[in-house]
Protein backbone atom coordinates (compact mmCIF):
# COMPACT_ATOMS: atom_id res chain seq x y z
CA UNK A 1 -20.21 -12.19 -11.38
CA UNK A 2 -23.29 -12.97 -9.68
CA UNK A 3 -26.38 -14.28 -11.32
CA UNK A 4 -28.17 -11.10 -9.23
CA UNK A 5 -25.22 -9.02 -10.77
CA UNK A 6 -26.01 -9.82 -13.95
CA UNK A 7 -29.86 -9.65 -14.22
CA UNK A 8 -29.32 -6.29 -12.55
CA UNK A 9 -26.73 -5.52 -15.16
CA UNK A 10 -27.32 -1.52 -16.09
CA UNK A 11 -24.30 -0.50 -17.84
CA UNK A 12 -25.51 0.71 -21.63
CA UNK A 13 -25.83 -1.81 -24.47
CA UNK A 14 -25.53 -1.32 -28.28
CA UNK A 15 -29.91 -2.22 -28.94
CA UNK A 16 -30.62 -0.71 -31.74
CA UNK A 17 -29.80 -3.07 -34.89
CA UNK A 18 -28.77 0.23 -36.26
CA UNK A 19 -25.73 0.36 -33.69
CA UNK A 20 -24.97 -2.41 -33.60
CA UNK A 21 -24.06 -2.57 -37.56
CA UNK A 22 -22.09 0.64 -37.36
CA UNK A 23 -19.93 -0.65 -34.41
CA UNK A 24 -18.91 -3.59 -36.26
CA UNK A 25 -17.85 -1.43 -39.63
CA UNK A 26 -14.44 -0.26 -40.76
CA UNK A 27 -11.93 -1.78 -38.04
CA UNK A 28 -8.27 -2.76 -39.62
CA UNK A 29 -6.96 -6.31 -39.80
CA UNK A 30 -4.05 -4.82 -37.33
CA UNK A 31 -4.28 -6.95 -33.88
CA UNK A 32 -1.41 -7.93 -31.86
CA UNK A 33 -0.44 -11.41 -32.71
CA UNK A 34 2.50 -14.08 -31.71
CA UNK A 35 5.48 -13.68 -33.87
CA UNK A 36 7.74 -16.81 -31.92
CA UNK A 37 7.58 -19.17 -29.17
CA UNK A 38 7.62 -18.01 -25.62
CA UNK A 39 11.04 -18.25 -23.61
CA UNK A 40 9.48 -20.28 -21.23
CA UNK A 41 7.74 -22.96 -23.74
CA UNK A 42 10.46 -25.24 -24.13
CA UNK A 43 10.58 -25.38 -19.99
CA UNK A 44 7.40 -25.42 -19.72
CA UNK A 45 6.79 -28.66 -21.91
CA UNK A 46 9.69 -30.21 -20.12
CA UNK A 47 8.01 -30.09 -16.76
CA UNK A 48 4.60 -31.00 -18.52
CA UNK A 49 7.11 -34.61 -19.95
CA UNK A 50 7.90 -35.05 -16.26
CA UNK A 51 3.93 -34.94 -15.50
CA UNK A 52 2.91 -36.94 -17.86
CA UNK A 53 5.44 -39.91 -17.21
CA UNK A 54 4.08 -39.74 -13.53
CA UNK A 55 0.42 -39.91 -14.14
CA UNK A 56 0.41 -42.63 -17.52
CA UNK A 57 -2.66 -43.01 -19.43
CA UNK A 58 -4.74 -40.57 -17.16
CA UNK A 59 -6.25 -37.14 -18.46
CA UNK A 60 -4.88 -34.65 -16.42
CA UNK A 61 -6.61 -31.42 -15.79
CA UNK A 62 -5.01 -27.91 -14.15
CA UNK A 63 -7.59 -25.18 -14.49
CA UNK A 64 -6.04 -21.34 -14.92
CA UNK A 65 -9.18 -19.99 -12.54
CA UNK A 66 -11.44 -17.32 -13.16
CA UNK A 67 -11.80 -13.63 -12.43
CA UNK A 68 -12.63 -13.00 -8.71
CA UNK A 69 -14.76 -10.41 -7.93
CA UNK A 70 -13.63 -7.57 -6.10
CA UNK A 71 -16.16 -5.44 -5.35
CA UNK A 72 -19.48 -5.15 -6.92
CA UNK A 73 -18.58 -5.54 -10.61
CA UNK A 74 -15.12 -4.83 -10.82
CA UNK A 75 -12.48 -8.10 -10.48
CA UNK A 76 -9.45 -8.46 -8.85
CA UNK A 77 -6.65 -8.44 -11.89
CA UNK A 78 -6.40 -12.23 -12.55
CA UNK A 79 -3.13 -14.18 -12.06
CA UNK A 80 -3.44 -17.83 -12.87
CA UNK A 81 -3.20 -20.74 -10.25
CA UNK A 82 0.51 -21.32 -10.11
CA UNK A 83 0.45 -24.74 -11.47
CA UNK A 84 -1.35 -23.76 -14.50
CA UNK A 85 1.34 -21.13 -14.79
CA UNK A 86 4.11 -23.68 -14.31
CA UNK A 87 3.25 -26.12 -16.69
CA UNK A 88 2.00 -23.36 -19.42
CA UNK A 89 4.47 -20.77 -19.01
CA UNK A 90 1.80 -18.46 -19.13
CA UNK A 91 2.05 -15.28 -16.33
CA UNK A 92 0.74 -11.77 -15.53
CA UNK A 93 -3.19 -11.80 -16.40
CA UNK A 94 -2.98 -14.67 -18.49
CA UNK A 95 -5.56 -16.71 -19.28
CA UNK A 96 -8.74 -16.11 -17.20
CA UNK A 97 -11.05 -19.54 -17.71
CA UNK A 98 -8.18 -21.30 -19.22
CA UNK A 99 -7.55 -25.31 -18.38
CA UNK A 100 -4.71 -26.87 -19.82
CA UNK A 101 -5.71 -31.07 -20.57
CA UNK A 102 -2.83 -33.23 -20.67
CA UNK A 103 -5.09 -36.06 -22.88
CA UNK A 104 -3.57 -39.35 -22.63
CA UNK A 105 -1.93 -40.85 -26.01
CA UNK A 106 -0.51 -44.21 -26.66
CA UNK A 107 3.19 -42.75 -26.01
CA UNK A 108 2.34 -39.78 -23.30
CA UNK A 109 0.04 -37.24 -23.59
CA UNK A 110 -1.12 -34.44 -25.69
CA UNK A 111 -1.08 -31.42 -23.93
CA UNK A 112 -4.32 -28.86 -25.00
CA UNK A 113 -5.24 -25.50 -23.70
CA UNK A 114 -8.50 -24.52 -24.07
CA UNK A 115 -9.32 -21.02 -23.56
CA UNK A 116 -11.58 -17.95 -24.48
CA UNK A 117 -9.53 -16.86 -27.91
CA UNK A 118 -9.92 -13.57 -29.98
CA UNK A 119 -13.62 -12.74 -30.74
CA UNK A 120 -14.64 -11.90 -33.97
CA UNK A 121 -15.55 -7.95 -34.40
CA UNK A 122 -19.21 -8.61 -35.43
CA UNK A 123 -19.83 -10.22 -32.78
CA UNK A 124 -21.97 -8.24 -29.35
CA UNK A 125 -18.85 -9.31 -26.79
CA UNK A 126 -16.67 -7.62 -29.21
CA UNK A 127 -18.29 -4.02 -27.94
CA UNK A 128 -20.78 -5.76 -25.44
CA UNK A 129 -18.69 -7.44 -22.82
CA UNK A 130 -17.53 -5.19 -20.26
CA UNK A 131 -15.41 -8.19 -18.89
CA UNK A 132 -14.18 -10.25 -21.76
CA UNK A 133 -14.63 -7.99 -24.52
CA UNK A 134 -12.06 -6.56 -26.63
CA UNK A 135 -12.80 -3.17 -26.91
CA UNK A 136 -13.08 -3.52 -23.14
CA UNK A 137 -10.08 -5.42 -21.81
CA UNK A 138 -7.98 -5.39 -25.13
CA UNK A 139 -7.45 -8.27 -27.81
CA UNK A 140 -6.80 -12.10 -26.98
CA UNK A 141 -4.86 -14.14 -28.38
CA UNK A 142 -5.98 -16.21 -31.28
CA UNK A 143 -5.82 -20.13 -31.36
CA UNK A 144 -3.08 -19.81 -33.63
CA UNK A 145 -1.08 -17.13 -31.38
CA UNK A 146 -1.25 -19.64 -28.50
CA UNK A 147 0.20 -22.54 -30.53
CA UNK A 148 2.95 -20.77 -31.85
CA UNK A 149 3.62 -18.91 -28.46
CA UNK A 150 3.39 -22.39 -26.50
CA UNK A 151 3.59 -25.28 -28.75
CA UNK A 152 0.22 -26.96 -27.37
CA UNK A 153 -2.48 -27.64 -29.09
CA UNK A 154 -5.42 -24.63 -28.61
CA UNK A 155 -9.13 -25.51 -28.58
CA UNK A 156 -12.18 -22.92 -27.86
CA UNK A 157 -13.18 -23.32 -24.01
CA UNK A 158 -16.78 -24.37 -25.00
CA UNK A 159 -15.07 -27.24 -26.34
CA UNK A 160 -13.78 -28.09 -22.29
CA UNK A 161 -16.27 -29.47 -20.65
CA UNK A 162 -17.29 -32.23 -23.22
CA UNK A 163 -13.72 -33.58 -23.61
CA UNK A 164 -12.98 -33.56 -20.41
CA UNK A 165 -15.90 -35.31 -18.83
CA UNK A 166 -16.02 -38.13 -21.89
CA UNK A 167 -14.99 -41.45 -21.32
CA UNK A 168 -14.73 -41.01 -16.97
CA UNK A 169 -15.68 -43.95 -16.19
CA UNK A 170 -13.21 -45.67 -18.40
CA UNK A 171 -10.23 -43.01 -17.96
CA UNK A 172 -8.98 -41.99 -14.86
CA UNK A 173 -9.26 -38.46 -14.82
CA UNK A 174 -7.27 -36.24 -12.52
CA UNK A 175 -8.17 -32.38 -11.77
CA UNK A 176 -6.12 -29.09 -9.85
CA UNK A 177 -9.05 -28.80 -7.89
CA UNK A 178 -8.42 -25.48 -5.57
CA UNK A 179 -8.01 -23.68 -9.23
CA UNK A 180 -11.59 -23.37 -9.85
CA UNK A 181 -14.14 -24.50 -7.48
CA UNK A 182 -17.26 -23.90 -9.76
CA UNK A 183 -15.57 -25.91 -12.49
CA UNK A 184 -14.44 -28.47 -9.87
CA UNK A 185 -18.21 -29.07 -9.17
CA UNK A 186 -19.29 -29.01 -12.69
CA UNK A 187 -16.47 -32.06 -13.40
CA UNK A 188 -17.31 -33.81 -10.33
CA UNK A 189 -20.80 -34.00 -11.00
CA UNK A 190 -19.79 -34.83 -15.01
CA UNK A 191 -17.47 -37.63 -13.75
CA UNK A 192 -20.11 -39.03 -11.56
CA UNK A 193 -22.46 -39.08 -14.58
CA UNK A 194 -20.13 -41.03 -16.43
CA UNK A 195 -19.39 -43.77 -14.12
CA UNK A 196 -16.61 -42.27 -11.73
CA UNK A 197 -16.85 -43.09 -7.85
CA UNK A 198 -17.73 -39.68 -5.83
CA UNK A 199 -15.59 -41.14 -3.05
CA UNK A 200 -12.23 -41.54 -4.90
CA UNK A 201 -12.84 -38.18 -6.57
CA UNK A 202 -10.83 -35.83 -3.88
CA UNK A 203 -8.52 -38.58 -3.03
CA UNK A 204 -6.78 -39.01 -6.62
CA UNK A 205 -7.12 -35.28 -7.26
CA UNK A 206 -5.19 -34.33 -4.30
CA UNK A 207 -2.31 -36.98 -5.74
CA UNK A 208 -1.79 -34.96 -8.72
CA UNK A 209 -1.59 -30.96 -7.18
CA UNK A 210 0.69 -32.91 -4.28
CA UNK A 211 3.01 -34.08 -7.41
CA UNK A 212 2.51 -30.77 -8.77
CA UNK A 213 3.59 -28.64 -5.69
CA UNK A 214 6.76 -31.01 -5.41
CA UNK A 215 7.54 -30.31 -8.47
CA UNK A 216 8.22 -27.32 -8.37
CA UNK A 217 11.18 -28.03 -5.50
CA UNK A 218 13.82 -27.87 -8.09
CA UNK A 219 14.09 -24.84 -10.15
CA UNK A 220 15.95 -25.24 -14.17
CA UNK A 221 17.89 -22.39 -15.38
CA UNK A 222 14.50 -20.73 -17.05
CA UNK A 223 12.77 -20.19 -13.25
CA UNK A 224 16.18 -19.40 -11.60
CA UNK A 225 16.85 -16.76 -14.54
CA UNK A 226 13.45 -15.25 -13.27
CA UNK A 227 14.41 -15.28 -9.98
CA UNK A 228 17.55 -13.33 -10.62
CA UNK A 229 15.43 -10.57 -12.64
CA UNK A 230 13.25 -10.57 -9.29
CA UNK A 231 15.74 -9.95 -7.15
CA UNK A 232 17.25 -7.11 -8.97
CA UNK A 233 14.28 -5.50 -9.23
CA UNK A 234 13.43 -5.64 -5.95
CA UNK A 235 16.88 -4.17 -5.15
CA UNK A 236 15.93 -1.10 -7.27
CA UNK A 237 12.49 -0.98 -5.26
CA UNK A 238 14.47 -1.16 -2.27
CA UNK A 239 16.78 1.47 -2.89
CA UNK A 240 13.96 4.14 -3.63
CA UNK A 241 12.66 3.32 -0.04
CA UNK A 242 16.28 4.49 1.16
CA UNK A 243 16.08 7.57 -0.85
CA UNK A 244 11.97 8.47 0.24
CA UNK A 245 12.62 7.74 4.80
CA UNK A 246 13.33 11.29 5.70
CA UNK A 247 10.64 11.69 3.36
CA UNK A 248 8.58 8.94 5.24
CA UNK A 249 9.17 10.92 8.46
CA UNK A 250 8.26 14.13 7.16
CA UNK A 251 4.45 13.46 5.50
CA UNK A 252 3.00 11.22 8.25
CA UNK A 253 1.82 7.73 7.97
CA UNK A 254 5.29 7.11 6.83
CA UNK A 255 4.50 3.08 6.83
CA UNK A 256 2.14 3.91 3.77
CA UNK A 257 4.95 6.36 2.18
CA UNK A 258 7.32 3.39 2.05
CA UNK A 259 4.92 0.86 1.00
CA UNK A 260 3.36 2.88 -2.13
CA UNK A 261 6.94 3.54 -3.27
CA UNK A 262 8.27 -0.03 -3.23
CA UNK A 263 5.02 -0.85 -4.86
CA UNK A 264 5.55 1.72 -7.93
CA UNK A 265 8.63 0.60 -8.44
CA UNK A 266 7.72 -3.44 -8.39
CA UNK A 267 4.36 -2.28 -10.71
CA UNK A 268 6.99 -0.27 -13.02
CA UNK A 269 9.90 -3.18 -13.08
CA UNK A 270 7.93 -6.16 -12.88
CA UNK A 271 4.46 -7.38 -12.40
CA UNK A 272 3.37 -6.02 -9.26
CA UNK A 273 4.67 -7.25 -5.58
CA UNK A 274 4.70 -10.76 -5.28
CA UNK A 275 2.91 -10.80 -1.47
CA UNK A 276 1.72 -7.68 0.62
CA UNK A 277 4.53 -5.85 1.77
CA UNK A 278 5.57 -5.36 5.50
CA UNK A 279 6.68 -2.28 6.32
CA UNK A 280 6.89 -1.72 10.06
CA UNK A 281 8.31 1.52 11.71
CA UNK A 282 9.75 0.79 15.16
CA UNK A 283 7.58 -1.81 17.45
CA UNK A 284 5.47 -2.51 14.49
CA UNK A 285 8.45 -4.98 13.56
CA UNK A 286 7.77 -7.03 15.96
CA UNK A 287 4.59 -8.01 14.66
CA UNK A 288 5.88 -10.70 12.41
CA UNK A 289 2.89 -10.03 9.87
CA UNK A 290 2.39 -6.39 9.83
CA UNK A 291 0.81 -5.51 6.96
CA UNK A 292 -1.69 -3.05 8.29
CA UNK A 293 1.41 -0.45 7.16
CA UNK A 294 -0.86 2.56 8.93
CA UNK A 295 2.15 3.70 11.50
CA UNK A 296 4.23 6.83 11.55
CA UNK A 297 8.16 6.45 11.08
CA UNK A 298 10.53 8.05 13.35
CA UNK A 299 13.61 9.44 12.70
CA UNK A 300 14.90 7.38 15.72
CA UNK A 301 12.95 4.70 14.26
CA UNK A 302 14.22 1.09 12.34
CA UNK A 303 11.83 0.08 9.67
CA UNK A 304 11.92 -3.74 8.72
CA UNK A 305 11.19 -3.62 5.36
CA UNK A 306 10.19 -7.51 3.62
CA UNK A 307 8.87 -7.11 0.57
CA UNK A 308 9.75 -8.19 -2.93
CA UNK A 309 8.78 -7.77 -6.73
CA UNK A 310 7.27 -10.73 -8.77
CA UNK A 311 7.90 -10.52 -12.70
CA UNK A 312 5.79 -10.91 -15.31
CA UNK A 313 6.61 -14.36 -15.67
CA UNK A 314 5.22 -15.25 -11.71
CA UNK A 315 8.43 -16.00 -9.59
CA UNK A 316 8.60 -13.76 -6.93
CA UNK A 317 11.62 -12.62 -4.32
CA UNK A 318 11.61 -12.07 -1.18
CA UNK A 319 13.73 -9.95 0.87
CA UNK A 320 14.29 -8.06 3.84
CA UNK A 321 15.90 -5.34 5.13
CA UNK A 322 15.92 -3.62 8.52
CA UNK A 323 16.49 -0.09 7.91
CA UNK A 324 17.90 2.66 10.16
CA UNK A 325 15.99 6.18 9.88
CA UNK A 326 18.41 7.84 10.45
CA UNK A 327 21.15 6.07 8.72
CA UNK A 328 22.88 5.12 11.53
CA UNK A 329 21.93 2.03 14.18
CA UNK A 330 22.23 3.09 18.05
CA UNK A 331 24.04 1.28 20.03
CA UNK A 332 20.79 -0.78 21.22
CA UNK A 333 20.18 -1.71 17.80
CA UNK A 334 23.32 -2.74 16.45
CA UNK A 335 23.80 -5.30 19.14
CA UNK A 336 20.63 -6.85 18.13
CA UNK A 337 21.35 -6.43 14.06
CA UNK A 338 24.82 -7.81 14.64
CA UNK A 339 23.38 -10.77 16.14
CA UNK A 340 20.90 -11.48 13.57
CA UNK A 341 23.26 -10.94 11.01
CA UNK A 342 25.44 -13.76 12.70
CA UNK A 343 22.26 -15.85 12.97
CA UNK A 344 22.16 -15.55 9.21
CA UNK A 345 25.86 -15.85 8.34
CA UNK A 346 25.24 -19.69 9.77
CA UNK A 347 22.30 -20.47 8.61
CA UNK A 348 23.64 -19.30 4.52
CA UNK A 349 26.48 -21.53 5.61
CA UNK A 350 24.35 -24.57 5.98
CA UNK A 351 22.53 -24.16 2.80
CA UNK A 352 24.19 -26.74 0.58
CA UNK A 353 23.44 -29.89 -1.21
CA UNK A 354 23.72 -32.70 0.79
CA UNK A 355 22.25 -30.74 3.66
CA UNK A 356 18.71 -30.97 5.18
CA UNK A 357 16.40 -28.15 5.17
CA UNK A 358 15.97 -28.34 8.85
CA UNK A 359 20.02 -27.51 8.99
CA UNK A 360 19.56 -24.24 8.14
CA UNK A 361 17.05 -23.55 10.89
CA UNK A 362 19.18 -25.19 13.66
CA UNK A 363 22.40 -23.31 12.58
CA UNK A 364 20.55 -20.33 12.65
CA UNK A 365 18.70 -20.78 15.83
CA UNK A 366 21.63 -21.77 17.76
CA UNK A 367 23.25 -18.15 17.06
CA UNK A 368 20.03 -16.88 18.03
CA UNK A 369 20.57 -19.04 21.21
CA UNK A 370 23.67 -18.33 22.07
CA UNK A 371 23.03 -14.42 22.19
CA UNK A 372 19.83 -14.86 23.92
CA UNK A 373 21.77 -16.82 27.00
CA UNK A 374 24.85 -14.17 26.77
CA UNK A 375 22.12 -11.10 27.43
CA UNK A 376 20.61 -13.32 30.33
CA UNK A 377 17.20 -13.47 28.89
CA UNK A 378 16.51 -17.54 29.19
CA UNK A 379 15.18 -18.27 32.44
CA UNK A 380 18.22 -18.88 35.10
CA UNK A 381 19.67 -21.95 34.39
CA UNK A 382 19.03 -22.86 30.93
CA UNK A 383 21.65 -23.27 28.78
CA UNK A 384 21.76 -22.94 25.28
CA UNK A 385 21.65 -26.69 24.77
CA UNK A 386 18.46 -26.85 27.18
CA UNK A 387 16.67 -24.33 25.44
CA UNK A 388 17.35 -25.90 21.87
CA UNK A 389 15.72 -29.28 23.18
CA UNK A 390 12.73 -29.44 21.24
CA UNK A 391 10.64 -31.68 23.84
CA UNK A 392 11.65 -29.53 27.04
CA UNK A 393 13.24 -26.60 26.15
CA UNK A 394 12.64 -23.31 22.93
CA UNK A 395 12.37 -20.68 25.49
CA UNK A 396 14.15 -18.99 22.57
CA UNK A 397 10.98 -18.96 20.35
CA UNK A 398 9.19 -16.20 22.56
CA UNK A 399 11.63 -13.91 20.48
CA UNK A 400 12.36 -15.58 17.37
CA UNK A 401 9.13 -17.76 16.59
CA UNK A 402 9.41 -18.72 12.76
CA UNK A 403 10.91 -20.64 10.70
CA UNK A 404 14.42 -19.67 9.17
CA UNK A 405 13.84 -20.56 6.19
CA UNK A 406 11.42 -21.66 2.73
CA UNK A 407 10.90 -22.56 -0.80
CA UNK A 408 10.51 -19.72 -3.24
CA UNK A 409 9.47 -19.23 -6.65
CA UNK A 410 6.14 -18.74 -8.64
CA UNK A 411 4.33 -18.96 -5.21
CA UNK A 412 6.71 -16.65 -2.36
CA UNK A 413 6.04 -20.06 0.15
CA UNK A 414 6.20 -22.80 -2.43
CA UNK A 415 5.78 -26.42 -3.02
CA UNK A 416 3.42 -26.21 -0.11
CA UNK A 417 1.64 -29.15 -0.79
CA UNK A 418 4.57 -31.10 -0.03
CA UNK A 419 5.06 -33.34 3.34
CA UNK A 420 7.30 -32.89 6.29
CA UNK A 421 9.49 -35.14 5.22
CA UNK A 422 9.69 -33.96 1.28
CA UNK A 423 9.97 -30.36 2.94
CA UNK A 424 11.74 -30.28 6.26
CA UNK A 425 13.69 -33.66 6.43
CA UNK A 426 14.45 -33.88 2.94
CA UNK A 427 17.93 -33.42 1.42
CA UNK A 428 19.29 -30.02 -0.69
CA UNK A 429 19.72 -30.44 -4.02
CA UNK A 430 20.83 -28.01 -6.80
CA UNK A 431 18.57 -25.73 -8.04
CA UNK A 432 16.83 -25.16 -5.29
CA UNK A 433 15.90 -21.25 -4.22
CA UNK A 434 15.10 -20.55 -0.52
CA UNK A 435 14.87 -17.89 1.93
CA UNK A 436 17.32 -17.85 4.85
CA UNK A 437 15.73 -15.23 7.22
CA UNK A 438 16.45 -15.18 10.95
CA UNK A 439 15.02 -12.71 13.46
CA UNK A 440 14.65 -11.27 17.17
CA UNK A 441 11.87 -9.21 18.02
CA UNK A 442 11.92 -7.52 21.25
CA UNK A 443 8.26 -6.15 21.81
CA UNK A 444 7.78 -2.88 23.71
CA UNK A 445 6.08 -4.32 26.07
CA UNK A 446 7.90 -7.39 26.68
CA UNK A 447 9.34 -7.43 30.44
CA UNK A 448 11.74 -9.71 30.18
CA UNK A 449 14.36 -8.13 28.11
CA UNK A 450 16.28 -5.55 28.81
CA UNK A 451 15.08 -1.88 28.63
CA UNK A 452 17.17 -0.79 26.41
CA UNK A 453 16.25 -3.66 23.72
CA UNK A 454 12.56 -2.87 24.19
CA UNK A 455 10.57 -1.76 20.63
CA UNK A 456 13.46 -2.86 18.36
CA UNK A 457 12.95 -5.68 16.23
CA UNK A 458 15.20 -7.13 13.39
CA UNK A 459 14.89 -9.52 10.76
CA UNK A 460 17.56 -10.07 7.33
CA UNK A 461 16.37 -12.18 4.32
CA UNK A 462 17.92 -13.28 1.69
CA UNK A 463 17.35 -15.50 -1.38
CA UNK A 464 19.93 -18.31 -1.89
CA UNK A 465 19.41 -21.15 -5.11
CA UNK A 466 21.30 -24.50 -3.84
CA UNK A 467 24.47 -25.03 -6.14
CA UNK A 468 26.75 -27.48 -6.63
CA UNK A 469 29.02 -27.03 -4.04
CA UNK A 470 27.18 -24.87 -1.20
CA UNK A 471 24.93 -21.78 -2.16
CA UNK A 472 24.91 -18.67 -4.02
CA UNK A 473 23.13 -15.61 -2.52
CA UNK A 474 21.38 -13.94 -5.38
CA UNK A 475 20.33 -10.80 -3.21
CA UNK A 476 24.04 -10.24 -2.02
CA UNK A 477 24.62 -6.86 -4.14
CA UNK A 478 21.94 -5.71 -1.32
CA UNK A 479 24.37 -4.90 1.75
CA UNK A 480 23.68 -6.99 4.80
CA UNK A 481 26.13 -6.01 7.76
CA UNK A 482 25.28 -2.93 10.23
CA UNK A 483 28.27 -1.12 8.68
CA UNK A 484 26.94 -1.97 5.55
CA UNK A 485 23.93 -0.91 6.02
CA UNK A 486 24.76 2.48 6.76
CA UNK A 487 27.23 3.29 4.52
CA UNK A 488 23.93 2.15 1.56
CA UNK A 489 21.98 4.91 3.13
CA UNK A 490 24.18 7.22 3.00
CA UNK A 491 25.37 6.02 -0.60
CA UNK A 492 21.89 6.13 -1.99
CA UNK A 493 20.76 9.59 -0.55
CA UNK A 494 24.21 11.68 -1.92
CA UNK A 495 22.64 10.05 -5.23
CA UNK A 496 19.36 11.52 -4.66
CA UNK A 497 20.33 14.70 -2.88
């Protein structure tokens, strides 16, 4: 909030002494409290072990972020900067204003969270504080809830600032610092104070959230766990869309239909969605970011659906569908589905350890090649070799322009801090989730493909974690194939008839 916001605060206040003493009378000792540690804790302090053995003897700083403002005084509903929620295991709202410290020790480091705890009920924010307050936004936790839920020492934020600035000339102190930018300047100008070099101040801070982001590369069994449980809920959000298209047809604006009912379903089975969803009706798909989701929906229509549910605990999935209105592809469209399909047959193939990342794009894009020179659409005498030459040829990419494939997990494109060649060069390993999610997208006005292929545009996603020996899909209870495909539809609306 605003420093205009708040001298122009009108909402009432509790002024009279008088009030004020009766508010603060005759509440019960009953309060939600922490009754055992949180599943995620013992993960959670692993990855913080792994941290703290990279960065020795520095104090180590990953701010939660504040409340954004959404519209005059109302906030977006907070979710903490993903690193904060990796190394806490803290998700949903939790903790606006929080920083976790990793204080250096003489054998690692001590890991603290300091955040705004449970308020006493004679205090003004108690009633007072329309956006901290308890009888506002509900009860905190207390210092002692957060120790027992995440085995870290808890502190009061107003204790933050002073430990983290002491000493900063002496200790090198690292900070997240895209978490918080008002808190980032705050420190900065504390470090300076106390002896730190502006200069180096970005350049060692960018070290840690880059070791941070590349962390996150590998999933344990806690975060791929998650993953499952967002995958099957998107499923079930995914399967009311099948049930509500004739619907979608019916009340207009069916693009809006489709996306309010995935999104009550990923509100009611998880946290919310985990990106804004796509859900294009007809030529809309082949605008590979459509998320305007203000078009009709045809019965003739396909609607690429990619959307997917993040849980409570952060980690997202990320799927798509292309759906036939109807519940059956024409002729037109099946040709193109079955070749995307293909396309991602190969490119799930290539996902194993051992592998690069890149493989899976190039096994996919050659399918996508290979169909693209069988219809006659790369210019005469290209071959599919030419046009996969990456200094000379990708006349391909005019209708299949992204990448196959990404990281996924508490961010939907994670580890993004990592380099080319920790990200694109570098080699699977178990444990790792990604998408594989080939495309062609035909635009209606696109003159060089055939007529009949005009307005149709197809993508398939699906979420695979790197195993041992090759891949496991974790979306594959969601059909894939044309035939598939159609035989869901039908499936899911003799449920619902």
């Amino acid at each position: 909030m605003s420093e205009e916001q708040k001298q122009a605060e009108n909402r009432a206040r509790p002024t009279t002494e008088e009030f004020r003493g009766f508010v603060r009378e005759d509440w019960s000792e009953r309060r939600p409290q922490a009754t055992e540690p949180a599943a995620s804790a013992p993960y959670a302090a692993q990855r913080r072990a792994v941290v703290s053995a990279s960065f020795p003897r520095q104090r180590l700083i990953v701010p939660a972020g504040g409340l954004k403002v959404r519209s005059n005084d109302t906030d977006y509903v907070f979710r903490p900067h993903s690193a904060f929620a990796h190394l806490t295991g803290l998700g949903a709202d939790r903790e606006p204003d929080a920083v976790l410290v990793l204080e250096p020790t003489e054998d690692g480091h001590e890991a603290i969270l300091y955040f705004r705890p449970l308020g006493e009920r004679d205090s003004d924010d108690f009633f007072a504080d329309a956006r901290y307050g308890e009888f506002w936004v509900g009860a905190r936790p207390t210092l002692a809830d957060i120790e027992l839920e995440l085995g870290v020492t808890a502190r009061h934020i107003d204790e933050f600032e002073g430990a983290a600035a002491k000493d900063a000339g002496e200790v090198s102190v690292r900070l997240v610092r895209d978490a918080d930018r008002e808190l980032t300047a705050r420190l900065d100008a504390a470090r300076v104070e106390n002896g730190a070099e502006q200069e180096s101040l970005v350049e060692q801070d960018d070290a840690l959230s880059h070791a941070l982001s590349l962390q996150r590369m590998v999933k344990d069994e806690y975060e791929v766990e998650q993953m499952r449980e967002a995958v099957a809920a998107t499923h079930v959000g995914f399967e009311a869309v099948i049930a509500e298209l004739e619907t979608a047809v019916e009340v207009g604006r069916g693009e809006r239909w489709i996306e309010g009912v995935f999104g009550l379903h990923a509100r009611h089975q998880g946290n919310g969605v985990g990106y804004d969803s796509i859900c294009a009706a007809g030529d809309h798909a082949n605008t590979l970011h459509w998320i305007r989701n203000t078009g009709d929906v045809a019965d003739g229509d396909l609607v690429l659906l990619d959307a997917g549910v993040e849980v409570d605990a952060l980690y997202t999935a990320d799927i798509t569908r292309t759906l036939p209105v109807s519940g059956t592809f024409s002729e037109a469209q099946r040709e193109v589905y079955d070749a995307v399909f293909a396309a991602q047959e190969a490119g799930i193939a290539a996902a194993k350890p051992g592998a690069k990342f890149s493989d899976i794009h190039a096994a996919a894009i050659a399918v996508i090649a290979e169909h693209l020179h069988a219809w006659g659409l790369l210019p005469e005498g290209v071959s599919v070799e030419d046009t996969l030459d990456t200094e000379h040829g990708q006349y391909h990419r005019r209708w299949m322009v992204h990448g196959t494939s990404h990281h996924l997990g508490i961010d939907v494109h994670d580890c993004a801090l990592a380099t080319r060649s920790e990200y694109m060069d570098a080699e699977l390993k178990a444990g790792m989730v990604l998408t594989v999610e080939p495309g062609l997208y035909f635009k209606a006005d696109d003159l060089k493909v055939p007529e009949r292929f005009r307005g149709i545009g197809v993508r398939i996603e699906d979420d695979v974690v790197i195993t041992e020996d090759g891949c496991e899909n974790l979306s594959a209870a969601m059909p894939r194939t044309s035939a598939d495909v159609e035989a869901w539809i039908a499936e899911v609306r003799e449920e619902n008839a």
